[in-house]
C-alpha atoms as a PDB file:
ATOM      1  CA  UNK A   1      48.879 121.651 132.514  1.00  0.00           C
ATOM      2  CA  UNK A   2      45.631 123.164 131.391  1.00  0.00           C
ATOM      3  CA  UNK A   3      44.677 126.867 132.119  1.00  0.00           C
ATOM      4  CA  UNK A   4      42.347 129.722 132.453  1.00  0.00           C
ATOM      5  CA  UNK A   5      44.581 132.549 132.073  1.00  0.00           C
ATOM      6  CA  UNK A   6      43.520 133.440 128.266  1.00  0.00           C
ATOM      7  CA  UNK A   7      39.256 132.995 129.386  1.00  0.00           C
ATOM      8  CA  UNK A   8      40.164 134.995 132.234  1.00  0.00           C
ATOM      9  CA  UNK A   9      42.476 137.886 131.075  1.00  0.00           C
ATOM     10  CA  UNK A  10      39.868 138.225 128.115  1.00  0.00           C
ATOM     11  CA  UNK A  11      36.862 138.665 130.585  1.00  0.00           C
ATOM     12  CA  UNK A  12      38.473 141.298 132.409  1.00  0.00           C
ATOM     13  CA  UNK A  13      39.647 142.881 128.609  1.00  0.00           C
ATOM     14  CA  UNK A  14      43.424 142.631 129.647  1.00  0.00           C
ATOM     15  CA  UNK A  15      45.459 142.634 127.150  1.00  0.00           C
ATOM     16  CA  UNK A  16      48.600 140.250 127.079  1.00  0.00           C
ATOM     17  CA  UNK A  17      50.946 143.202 127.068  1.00  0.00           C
ATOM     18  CA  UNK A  18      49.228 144.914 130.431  1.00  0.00           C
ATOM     19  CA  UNK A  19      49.281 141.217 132.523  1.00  0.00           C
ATOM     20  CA  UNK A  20      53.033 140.456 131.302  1.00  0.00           C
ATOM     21  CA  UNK A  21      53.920 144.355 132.649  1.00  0.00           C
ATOM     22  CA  UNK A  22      51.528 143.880 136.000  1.00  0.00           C
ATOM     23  CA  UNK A  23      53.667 140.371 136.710  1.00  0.00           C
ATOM     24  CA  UNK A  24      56.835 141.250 135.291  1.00  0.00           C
ATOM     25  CA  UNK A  25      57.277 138.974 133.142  1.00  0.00           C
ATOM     26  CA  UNK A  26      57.255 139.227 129.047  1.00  0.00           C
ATOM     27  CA  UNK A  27      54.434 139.261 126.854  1.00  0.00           C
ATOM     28  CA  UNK A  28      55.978 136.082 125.210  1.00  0.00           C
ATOM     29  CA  UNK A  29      55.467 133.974 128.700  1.00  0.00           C
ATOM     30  CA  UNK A  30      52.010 134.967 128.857  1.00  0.00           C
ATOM     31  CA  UNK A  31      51.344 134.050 125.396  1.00  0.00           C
ATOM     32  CA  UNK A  32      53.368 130.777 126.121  1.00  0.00           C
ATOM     33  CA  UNK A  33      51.363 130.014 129.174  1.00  0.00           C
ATOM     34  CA  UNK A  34      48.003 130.478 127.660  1.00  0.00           C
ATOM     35  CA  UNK A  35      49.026 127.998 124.943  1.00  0.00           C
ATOM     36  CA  UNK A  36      50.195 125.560 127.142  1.00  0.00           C
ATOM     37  CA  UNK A  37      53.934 125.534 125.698  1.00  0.00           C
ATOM     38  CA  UNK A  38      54.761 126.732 129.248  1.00  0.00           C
ATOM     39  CA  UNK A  39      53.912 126.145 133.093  1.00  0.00           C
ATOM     40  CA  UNK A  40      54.641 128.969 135.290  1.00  0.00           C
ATOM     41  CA  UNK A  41      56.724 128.223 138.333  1.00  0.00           C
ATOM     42  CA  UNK A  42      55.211 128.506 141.712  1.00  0.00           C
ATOM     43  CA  UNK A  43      55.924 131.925 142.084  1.00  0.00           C
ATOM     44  CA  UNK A  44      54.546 132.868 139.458  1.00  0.00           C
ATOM     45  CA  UNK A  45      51.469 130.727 139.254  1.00  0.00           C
ATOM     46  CA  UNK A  46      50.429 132.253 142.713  1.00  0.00           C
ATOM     47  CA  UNK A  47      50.984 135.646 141.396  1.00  0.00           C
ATOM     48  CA  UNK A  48      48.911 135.113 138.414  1.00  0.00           C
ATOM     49  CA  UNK A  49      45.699 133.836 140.686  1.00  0.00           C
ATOM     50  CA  UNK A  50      45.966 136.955 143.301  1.00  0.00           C
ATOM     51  CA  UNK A  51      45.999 139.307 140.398  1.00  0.00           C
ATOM     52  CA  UNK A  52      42.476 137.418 139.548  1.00  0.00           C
ATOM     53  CA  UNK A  53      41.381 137.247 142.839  1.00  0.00           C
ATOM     54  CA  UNK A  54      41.264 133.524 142.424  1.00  0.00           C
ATOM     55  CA  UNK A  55      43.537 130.294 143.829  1.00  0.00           C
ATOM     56  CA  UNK A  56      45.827 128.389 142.233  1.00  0.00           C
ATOM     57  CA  UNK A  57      43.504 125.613 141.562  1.00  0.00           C
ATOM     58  CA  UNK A  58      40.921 127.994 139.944  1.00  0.00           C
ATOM     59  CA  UNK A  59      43.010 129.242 137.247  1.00  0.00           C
ATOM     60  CA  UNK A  60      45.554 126.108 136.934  1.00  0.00           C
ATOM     61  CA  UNK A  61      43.882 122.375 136.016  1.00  0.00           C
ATOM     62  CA  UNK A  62      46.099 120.140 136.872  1.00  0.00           C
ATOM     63  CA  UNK A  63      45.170 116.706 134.743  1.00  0.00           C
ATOM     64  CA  UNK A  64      46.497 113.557 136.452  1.00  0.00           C
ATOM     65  CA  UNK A  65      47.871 110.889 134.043  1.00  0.00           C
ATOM     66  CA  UNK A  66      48.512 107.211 134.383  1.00  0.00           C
ATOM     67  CA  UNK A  67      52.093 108.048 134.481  1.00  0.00           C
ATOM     68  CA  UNK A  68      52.149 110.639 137.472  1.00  0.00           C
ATOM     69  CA  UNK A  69      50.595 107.939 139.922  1.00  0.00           C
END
């Protein structure tokens, strides 16, 4: 799943370390999401897009395959 967390974070100059603290989570798992090597659960997906100010959907891009039909 794509995402805007890197564009976003950047725009607001956030660094990594300060967003991982804010959402308790490590600085790894933002790094992780932002390269796409993990998705967030729920939980923390939602958390992510109130700290922006933003839904799910604006932040997250879900891409629909062939497969997933």
């Amino acid at each position: 799943m794509k995402n805007r967390l890197e564009e976003l974070r950047k725009q607001q100059g956030i660094r990594q370390e300060e967003l991982a603290s804010a959402l308790e989570v490590s600085r790894q798992t933002i790094g992780s999401i932002e390269n796409g090597r993990y998705n967030p659960s729920i939980l923390l997906a939602y958390k992510i897009a109130r700290y922006f100010g933003m839904t799910i959907e604006e932040v997250f891009i879900f891409e629909e395959t062939k497969d997933e039909h």
